[in-house]
N, C-alpha and C. Protein backbone atom coordinates (compact mmCIF):
# COMPACT_ATOMS: atom_id res chain seq x y z
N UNK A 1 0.34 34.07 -3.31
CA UNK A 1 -0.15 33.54 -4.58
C UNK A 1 -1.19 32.46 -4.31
N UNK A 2 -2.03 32.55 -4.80
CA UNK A 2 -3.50 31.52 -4.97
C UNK A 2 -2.97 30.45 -5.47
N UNK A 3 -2.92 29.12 -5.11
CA UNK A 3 -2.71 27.76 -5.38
C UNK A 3 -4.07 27.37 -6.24
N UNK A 4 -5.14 27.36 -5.35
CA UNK A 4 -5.92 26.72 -5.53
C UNK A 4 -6.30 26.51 -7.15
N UNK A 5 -5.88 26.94 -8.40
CA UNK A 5 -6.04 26.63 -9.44
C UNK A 5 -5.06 26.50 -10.31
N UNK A 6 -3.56 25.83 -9.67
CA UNK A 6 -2.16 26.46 -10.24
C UNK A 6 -1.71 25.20 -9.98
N UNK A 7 -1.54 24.27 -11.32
CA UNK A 7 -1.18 23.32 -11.34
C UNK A 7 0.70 23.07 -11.62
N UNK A 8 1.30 24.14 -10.91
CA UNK A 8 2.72 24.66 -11.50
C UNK A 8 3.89 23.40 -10.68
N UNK A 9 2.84 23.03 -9.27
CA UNK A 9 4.03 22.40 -9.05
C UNK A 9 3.86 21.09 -9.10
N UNK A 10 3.27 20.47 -10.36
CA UNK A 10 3.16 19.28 -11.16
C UNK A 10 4.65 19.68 -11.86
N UNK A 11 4.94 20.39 -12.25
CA UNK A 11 6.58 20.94 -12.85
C UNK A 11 7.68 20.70 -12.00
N UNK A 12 7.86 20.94 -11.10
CA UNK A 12 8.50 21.06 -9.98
C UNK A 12 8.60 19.50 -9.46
N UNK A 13 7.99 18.61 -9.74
CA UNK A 13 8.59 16.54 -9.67
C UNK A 13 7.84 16.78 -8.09
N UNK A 14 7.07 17.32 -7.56
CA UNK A 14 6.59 16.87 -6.69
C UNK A 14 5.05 15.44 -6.93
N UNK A 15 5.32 15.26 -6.04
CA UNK A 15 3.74 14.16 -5.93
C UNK A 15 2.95 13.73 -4.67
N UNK A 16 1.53 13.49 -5.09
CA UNK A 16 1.05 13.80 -3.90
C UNK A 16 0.58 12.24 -3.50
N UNK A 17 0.64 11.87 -2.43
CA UNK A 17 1.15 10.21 -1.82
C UNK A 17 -0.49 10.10 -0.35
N UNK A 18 -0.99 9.39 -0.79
CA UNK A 18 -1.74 9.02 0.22
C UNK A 18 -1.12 8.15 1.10
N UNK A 19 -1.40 7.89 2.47
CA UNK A 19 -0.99 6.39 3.19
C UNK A 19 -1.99 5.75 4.36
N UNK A 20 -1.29 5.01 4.01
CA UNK A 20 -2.44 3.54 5.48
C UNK A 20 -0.93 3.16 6.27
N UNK A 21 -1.42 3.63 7.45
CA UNK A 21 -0.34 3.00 8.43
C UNK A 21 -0.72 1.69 9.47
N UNK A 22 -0.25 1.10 9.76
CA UNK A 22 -0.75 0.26 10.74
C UNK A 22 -1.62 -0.50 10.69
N UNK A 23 -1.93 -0.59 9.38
CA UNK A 23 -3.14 -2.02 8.85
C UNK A 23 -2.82 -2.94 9.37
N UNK A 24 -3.81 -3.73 10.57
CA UNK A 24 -3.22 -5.19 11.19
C UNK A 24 -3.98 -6.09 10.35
N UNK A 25 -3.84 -7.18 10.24
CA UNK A 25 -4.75 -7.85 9.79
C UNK A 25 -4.01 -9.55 10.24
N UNK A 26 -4.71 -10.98 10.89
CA UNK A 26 -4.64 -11.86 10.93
C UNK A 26 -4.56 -13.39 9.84
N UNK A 27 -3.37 -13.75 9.54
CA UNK A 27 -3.36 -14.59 8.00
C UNK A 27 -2.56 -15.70 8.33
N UNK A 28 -2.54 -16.98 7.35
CA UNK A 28 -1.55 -17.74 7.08
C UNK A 28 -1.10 -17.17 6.11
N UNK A 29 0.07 -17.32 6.94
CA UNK A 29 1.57 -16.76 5.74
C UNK A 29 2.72 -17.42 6.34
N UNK A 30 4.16 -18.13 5.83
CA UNK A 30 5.42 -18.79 6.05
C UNK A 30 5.64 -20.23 5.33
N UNK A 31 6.52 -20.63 5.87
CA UNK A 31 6.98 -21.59 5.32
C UNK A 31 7.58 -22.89 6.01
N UNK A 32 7.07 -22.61 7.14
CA UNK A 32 6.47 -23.58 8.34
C UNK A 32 5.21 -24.60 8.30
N UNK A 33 5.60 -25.74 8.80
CA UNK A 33 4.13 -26.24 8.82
C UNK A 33 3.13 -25.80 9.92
N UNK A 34 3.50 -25.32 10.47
CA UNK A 34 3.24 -24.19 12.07
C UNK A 34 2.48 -23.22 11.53
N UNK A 35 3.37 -22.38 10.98
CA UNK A 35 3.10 -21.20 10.18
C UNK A 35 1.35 -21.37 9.14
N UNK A 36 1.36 -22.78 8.89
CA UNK A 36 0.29 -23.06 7.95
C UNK A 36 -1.05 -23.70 8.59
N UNK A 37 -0.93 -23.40 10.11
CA UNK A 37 -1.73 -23.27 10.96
C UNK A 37 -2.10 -22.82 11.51
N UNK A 38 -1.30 -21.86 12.12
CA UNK A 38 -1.61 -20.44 13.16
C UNK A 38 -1.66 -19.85 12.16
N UNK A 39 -2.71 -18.28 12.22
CA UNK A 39 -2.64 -17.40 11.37
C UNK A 39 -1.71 -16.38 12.65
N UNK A 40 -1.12 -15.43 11.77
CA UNK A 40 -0.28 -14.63 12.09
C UNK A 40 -0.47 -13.11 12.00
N UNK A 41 -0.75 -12.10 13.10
CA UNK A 41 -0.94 -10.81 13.14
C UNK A 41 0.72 -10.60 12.29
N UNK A 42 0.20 -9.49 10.83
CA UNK A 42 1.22 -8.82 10.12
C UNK A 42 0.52 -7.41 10.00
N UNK A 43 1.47 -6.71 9.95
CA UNK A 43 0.98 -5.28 9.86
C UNK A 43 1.58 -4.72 8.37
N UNK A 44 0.68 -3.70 7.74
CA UNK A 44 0.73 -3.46 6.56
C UNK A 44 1.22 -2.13 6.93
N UNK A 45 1.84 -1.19 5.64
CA UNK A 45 2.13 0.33 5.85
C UNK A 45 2.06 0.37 4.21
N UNK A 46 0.93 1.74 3.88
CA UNK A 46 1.34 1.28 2.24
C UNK A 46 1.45 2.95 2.18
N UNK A 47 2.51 3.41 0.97
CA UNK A 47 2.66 4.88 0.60
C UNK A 47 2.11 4.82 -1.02
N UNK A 48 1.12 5.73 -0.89
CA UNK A 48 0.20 5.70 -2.33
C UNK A 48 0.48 6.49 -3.16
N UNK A 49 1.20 6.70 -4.41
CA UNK A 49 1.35 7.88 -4.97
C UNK A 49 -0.42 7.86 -6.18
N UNK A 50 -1.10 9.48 -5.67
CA UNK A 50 -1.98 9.49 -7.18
C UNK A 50 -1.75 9.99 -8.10
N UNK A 51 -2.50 9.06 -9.05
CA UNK A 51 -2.97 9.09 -10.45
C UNK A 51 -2.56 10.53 -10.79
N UNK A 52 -3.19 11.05 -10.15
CA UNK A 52 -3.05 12.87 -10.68
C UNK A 52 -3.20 13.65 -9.40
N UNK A 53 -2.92 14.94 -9.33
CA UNK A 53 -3.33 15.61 -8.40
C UNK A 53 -4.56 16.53 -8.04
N UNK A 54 -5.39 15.98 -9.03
CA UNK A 54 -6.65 16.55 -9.04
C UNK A 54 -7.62 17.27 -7.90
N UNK A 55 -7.94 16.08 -7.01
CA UNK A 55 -8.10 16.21 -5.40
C UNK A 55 -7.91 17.38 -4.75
N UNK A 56 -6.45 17.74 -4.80
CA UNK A 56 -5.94 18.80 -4.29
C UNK A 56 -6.50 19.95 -4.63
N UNK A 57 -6.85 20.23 -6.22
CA UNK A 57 -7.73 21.60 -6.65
C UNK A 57 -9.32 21.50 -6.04
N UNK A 58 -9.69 20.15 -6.66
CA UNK A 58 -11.13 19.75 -6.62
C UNK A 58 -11.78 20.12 -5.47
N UNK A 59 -11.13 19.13 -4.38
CA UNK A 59 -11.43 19.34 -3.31
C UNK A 59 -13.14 18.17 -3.45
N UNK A 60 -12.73 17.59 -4.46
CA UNK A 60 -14.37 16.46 -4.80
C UNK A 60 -13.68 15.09 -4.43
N UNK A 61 -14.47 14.40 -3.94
CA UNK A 61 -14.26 13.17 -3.65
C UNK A 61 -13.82 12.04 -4.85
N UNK A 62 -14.75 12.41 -6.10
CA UNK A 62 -14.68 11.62 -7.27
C UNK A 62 -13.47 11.89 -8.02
N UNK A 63 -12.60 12.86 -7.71
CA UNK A 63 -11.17 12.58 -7.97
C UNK A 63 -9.83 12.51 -7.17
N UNK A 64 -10.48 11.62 -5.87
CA UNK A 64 -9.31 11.21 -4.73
C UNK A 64 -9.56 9.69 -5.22
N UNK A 65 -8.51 8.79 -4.54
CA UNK A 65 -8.28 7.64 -4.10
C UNK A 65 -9.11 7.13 -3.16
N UNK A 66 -10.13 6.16 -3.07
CA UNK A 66 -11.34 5.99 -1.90
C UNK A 66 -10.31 4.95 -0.79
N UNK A 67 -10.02 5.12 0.03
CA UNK A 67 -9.23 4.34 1.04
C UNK A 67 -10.07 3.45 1.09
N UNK A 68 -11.44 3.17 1.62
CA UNK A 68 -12.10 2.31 2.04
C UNK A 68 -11.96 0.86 1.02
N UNK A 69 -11.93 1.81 -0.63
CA UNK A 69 -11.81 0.71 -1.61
C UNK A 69 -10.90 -0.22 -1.67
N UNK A 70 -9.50 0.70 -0.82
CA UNK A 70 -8.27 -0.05 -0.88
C UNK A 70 -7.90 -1.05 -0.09
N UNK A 71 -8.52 -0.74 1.46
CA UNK A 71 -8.34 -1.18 2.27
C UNK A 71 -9.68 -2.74 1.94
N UNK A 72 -10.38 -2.38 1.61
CA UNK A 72 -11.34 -3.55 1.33
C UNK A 72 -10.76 -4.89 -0.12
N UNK A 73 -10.01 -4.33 -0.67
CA UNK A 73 -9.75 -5.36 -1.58
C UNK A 73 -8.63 -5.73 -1.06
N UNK A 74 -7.52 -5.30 -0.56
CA UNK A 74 -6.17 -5.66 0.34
C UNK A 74 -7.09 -7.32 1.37
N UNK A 75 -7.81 -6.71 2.10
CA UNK A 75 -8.55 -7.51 2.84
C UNK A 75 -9.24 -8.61 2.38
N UNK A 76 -9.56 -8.41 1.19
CA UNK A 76 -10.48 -9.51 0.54
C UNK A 76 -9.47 -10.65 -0.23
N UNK A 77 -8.10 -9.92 -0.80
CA UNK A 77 -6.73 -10.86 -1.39
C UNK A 77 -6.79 -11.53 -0.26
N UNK A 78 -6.53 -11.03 0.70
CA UNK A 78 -5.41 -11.89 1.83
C UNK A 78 -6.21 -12.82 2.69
N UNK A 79 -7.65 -12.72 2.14
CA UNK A 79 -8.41 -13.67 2.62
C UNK A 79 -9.04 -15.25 1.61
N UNK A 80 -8.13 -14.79 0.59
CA UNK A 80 -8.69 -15.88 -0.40
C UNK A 80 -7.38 -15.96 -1.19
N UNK A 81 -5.92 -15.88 -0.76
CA UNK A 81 -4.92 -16.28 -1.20
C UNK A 81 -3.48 -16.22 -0.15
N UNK A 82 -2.92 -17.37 -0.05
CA UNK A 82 -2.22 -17.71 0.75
C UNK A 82 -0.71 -17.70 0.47
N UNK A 83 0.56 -16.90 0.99
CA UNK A 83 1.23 -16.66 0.60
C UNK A 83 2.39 -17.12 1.77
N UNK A 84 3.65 -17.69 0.95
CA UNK A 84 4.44 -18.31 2.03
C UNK A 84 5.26 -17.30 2.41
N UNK A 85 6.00 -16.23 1.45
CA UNK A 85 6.56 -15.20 1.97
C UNK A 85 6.01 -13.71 1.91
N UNK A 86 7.04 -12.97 3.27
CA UNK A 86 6.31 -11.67 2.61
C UNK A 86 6.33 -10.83 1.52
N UNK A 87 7.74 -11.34 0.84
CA UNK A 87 8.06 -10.67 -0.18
C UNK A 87 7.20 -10.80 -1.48
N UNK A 88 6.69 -12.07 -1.42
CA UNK A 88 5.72 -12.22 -2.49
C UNK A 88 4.16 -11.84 -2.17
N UNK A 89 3.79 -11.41 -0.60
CA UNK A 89 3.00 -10.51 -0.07
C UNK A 89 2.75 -9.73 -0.52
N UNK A 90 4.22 -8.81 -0.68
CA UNK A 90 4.42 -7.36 -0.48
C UNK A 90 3.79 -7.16 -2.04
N UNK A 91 4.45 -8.06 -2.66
CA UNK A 91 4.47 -7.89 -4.17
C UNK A 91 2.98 -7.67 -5.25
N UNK A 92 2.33 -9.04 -4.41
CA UNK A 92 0.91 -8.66 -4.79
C UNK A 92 0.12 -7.55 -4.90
N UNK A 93 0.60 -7.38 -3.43
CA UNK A 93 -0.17 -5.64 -2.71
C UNK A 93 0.16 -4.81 -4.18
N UNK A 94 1.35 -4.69 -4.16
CA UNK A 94 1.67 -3.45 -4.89
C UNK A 94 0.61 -3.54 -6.23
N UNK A 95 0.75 -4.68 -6.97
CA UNK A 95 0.11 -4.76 -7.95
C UNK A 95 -1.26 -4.38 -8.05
N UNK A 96 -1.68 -4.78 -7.32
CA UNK A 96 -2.87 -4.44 -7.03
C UNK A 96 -3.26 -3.11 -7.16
N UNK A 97 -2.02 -1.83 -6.00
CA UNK A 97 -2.58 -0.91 -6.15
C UNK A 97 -2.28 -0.08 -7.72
N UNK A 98 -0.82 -0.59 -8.28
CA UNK A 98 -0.73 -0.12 -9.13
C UNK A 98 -1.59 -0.29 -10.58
N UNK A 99 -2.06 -1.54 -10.52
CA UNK A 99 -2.85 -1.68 -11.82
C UNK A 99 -4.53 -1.33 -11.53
N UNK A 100 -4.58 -1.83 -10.38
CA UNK A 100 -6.62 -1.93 -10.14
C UNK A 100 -6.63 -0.13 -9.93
N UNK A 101 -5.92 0.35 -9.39
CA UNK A 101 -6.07 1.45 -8.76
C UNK A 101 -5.49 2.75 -9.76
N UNK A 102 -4.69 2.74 -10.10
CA UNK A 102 -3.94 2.58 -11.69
C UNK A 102 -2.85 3.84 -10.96
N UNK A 103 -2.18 3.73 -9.40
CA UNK A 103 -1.53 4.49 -8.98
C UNK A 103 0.15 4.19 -9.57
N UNK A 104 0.85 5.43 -9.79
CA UNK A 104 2.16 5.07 -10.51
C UNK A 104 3.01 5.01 -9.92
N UNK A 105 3.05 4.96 -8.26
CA UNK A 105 4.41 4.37 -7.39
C UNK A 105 3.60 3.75 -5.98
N UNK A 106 4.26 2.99 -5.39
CA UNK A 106 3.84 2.50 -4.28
C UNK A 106 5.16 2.14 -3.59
N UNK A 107 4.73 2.17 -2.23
CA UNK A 107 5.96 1.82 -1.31
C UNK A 107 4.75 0.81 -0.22
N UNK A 108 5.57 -0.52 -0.44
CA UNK A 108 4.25 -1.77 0.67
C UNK A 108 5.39 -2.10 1.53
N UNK A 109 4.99 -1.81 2.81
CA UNK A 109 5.58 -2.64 3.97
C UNK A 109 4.98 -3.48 4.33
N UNK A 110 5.55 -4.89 4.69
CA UNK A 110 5.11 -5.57 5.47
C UNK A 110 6.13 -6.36 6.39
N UNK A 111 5.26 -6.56 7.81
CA UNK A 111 5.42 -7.45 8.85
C UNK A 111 5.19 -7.97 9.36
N UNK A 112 5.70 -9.27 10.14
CA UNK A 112 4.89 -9.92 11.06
C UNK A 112 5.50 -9.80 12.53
N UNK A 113 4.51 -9.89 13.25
CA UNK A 113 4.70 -9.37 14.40
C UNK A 113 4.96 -10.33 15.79
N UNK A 114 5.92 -10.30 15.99
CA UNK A 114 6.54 -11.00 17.57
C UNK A 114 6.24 -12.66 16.78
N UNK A 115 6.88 -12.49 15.85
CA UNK A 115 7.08 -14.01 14.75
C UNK A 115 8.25 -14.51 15.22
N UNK A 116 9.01 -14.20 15.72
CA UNK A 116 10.26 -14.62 16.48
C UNK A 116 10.64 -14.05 17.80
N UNK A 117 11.26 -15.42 18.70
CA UNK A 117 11.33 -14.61 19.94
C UNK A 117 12.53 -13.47 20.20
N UNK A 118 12.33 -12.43 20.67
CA UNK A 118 13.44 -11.24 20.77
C UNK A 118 13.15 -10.36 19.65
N UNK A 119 12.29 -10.51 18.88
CA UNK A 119 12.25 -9.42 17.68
C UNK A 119 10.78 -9.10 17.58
N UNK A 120 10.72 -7.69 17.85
CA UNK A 120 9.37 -6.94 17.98
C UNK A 120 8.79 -7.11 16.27
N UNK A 121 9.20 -7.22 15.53
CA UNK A 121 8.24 -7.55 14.34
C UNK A 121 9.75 -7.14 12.69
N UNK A 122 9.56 -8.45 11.86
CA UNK A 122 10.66 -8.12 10.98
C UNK A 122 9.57 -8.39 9.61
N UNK A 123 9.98 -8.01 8.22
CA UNK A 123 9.44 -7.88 7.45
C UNK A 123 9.89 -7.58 6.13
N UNK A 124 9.61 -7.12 5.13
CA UNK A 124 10.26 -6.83 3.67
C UNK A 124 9.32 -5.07 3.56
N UNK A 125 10.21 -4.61 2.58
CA UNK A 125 9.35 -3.19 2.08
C UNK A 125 9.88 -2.85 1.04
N UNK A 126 9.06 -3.00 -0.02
CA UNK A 126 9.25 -2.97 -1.72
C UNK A 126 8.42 -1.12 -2.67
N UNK A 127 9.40 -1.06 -3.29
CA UNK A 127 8.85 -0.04 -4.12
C UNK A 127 8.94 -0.56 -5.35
N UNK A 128 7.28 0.32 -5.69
CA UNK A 128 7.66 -0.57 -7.55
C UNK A 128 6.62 0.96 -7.93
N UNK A 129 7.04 0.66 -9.48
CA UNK A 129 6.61 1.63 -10.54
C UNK A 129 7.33 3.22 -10.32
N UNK A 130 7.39 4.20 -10.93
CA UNK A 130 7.91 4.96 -11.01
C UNK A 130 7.46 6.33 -10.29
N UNK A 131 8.22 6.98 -10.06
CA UNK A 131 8.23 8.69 -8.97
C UNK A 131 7.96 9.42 -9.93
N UNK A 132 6.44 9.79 -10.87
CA UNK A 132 6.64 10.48 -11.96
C UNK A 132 5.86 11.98 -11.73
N UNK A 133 6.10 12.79 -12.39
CA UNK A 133 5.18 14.46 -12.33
C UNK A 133 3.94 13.29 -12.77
N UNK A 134 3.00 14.28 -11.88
CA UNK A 134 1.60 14.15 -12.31
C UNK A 134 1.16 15.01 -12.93
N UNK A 135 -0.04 14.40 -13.81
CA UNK A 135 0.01 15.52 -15.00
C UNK A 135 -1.83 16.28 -14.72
């Protein structure tokens, strides 16, 4: 059966999820006075659910998710707002993708990395907005 124009398994509760793995990026973040001096390698992991599944038929760029966009405003927050935990990190992120981006679930990891001695990297990972059929 030909997919390519068979929007059937929008029925079926599937959804289609972009992701960024391994975003490093260098910041003040904690609740240390330490912490509010050293910036700190944290690594990002974000699971994108889209808007629609358009993309998938289209196969056009102008109805995917532009990563570059995402990854550039993620980068541009965390460079002009300072956050003591990750949880309120994590939290931003999401918002961001869910309203600017207008995606209807997100899953944001974050961590920081060799932030304590004996622990390869600890962190928070939040889901917000809903697992819905795309229409």
């Amino acid at each position: 059966m030909d997919h390519s124009r068979d929007n059937s398994h929008n029925k079926l509760g599937q959804m289609d999820i972009i992701f960024l793995h391994e975003f490093r990026i260098k910041i003040l973040i904690g609740i240390y006075p330490w912490e509010r001096q050293i910036a700190q390698t944290i690594r990002l992991d974000l699971e994108i659910a889209l808007p629609t599944s358009s993309s998938c038929q289209t196969d056009n760029f102008k109805d995917a998710l532009d990563y570059s966009l995402i990854i550039k405003r993620i980068k541009e927050t965390l460079t002009q707002k300072e956050f003591s935990l990750l949880e309120a990190l994590a939290e931003h992120i999401a918002q961001i993708i869910l309203i600017e981006f207008k995606s209807p679930w997100v899953k944001v990891s974050v961590a920081k990395l060799n932030a304590v001695r004996d622990i390869k990297e600890l962190g928070v990972c939040i889901e917000r907005g809903n697992k819905v059929l795309q229409e």
